[in-house]
Protein backbone atom coordinates (compact mmCIF):
# COMPACT_ATOMS: atom_id res chain seq x y z
CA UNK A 1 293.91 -19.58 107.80
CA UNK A 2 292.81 -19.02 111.28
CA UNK A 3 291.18 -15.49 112.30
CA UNK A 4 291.82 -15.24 116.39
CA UNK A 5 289.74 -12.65 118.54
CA UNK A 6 290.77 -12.21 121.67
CA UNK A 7 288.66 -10.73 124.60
CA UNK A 8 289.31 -9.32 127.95
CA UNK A 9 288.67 -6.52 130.16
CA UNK A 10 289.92 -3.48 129.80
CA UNK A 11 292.72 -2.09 131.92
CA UNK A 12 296.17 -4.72 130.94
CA UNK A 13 299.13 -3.15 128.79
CA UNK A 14 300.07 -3.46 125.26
CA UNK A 15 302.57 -6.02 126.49
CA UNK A 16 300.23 -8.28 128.43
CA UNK A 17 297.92 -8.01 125.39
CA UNK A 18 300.45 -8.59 123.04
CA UNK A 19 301.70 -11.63 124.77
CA UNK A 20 298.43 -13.33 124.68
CA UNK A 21 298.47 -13.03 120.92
CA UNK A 22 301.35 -14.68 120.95
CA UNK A 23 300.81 -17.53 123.19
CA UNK A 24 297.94 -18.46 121.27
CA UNK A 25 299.84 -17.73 117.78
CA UNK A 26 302.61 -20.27 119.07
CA UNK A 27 299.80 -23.11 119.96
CA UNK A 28 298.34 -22.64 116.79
CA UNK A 29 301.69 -23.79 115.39
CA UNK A 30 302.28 -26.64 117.19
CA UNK A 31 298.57 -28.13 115.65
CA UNK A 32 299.78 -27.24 112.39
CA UNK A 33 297.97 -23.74 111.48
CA UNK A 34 301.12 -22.48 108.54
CA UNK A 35 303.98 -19.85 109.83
CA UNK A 36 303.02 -16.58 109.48
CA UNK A 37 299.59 -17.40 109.71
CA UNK A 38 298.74 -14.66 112.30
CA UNK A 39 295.55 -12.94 111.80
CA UNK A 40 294.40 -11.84 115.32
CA UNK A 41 291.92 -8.74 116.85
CA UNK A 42 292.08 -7.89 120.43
CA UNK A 43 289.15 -6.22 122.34
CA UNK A 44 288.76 -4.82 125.60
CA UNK A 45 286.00 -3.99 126.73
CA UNK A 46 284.56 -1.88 129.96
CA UNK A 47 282.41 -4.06 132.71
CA UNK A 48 279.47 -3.23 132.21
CA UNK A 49 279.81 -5.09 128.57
CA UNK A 50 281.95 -8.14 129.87
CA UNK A 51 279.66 -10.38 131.26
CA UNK A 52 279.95 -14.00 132.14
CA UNK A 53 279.37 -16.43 134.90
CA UNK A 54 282.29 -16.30 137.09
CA UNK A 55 281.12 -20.61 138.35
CA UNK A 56 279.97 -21.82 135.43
CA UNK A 57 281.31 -25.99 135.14
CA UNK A 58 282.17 -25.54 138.48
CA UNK A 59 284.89 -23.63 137.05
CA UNK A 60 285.96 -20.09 139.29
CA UNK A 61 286.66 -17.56 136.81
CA UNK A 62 287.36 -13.75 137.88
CA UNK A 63 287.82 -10.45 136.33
CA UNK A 64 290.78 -11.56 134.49
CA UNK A 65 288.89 -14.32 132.17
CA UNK A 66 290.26 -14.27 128.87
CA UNK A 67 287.89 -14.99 125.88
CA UNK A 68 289.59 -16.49 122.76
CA UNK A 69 287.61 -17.68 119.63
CA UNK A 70 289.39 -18.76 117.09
CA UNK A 71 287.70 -19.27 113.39
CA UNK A 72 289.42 -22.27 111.36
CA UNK A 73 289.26 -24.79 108.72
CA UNK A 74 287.67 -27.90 109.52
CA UNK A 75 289.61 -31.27 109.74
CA UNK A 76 291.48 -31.32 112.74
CA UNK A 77 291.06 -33.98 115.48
CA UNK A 78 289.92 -34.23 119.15
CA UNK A 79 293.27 -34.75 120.12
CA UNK A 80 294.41 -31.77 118.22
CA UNK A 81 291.56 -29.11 119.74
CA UNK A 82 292.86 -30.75 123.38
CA UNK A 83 296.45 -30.38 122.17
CA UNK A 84 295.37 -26.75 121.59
CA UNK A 85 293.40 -26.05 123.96
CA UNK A 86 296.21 -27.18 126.88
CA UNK A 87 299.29 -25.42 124.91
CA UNK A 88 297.02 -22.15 125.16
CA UNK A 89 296.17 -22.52 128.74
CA UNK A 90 299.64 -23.33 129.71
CA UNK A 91 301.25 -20.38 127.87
CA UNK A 92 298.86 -18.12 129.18
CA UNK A 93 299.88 -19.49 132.43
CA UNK A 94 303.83 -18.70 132.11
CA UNK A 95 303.28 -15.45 130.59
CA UNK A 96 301.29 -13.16 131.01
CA UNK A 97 300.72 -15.27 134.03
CA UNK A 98 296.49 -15.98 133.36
CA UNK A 99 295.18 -18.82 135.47
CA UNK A 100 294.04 -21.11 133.22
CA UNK A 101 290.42 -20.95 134.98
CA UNK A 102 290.70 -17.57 133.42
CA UNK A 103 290.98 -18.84 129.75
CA UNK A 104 287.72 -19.56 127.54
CA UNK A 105 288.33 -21.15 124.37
CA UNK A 106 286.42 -21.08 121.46
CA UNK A 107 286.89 -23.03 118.12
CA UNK A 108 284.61 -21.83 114.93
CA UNK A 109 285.58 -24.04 112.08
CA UNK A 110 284.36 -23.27 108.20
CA UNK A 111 284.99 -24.59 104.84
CA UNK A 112 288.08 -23.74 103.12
CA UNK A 113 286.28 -21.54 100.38
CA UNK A 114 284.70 -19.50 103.58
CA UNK A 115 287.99 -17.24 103.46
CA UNK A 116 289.58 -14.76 101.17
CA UNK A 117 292.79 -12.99 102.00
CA UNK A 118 292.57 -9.98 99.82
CA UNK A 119 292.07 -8.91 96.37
CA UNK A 120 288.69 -10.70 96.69
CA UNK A 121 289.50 -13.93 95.89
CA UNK A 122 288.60 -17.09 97.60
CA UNK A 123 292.40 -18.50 98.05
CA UNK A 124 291.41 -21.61 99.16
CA UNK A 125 288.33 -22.76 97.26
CA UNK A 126 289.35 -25.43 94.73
């Protein structure tokens, strides 16, 4: 159920890229998003069209911030996001090695009848 865009700036390798997807794939499963569950869309983008405040929070981001919005279905508890939210960061951290001052996370969550996974039908509206 969960759509995943990833953002970044362009210049990393497939791998690096693909990793990411991956990372946050695997946290999704360890909140309870289904196996196989992996819808995700990765952008890059030049400079002059990835802005954001590098001290925002306090926080000190650079040119490697990673912007990750994931779209959901509501439900899911505080602890859960947080859960989330630190299993992302830390991955990121191990590999592909993304400070986790680097990684903006994004939750969007929607109604179950808000999705449908082909042959136009709302799979999940009851």
């Amino acid at each position: 159920m969960p759509f995943v865009r990833i953002d970044l700036k362009k210049g990393k390798d497939a791998d690096y890229r693909q990793q990411i997807g991956l990372v946050v794939y695997e946290a999704m499963l360890s909140v309870g998003v289904p196996q196989n569950d992996r819808f995700q869309v990765i952008n890059e983008h030049e400079d002059a069209n990835f802005m954001f405040d590098p001290t925002y929070l306090g926080i000190a981001r650079d040119d490697d911030l990673v912007i990750i919005q994931i779209t959901w279905n509501e439900g899911r508890s505080t602890d859960q996001k947080k859960a989330l939210y630190r299993a992302i960061a830390e991955g990121l951290s191990t590999a592909p090695g993304i400070r986790p001052e680097n990684v903006f996370i994004n939750l969007v969550e929607v109604k179950k009848e808000n999705w449908s996974f082909g042959n136009g039908i709302a799979q999940y509206a009851v």
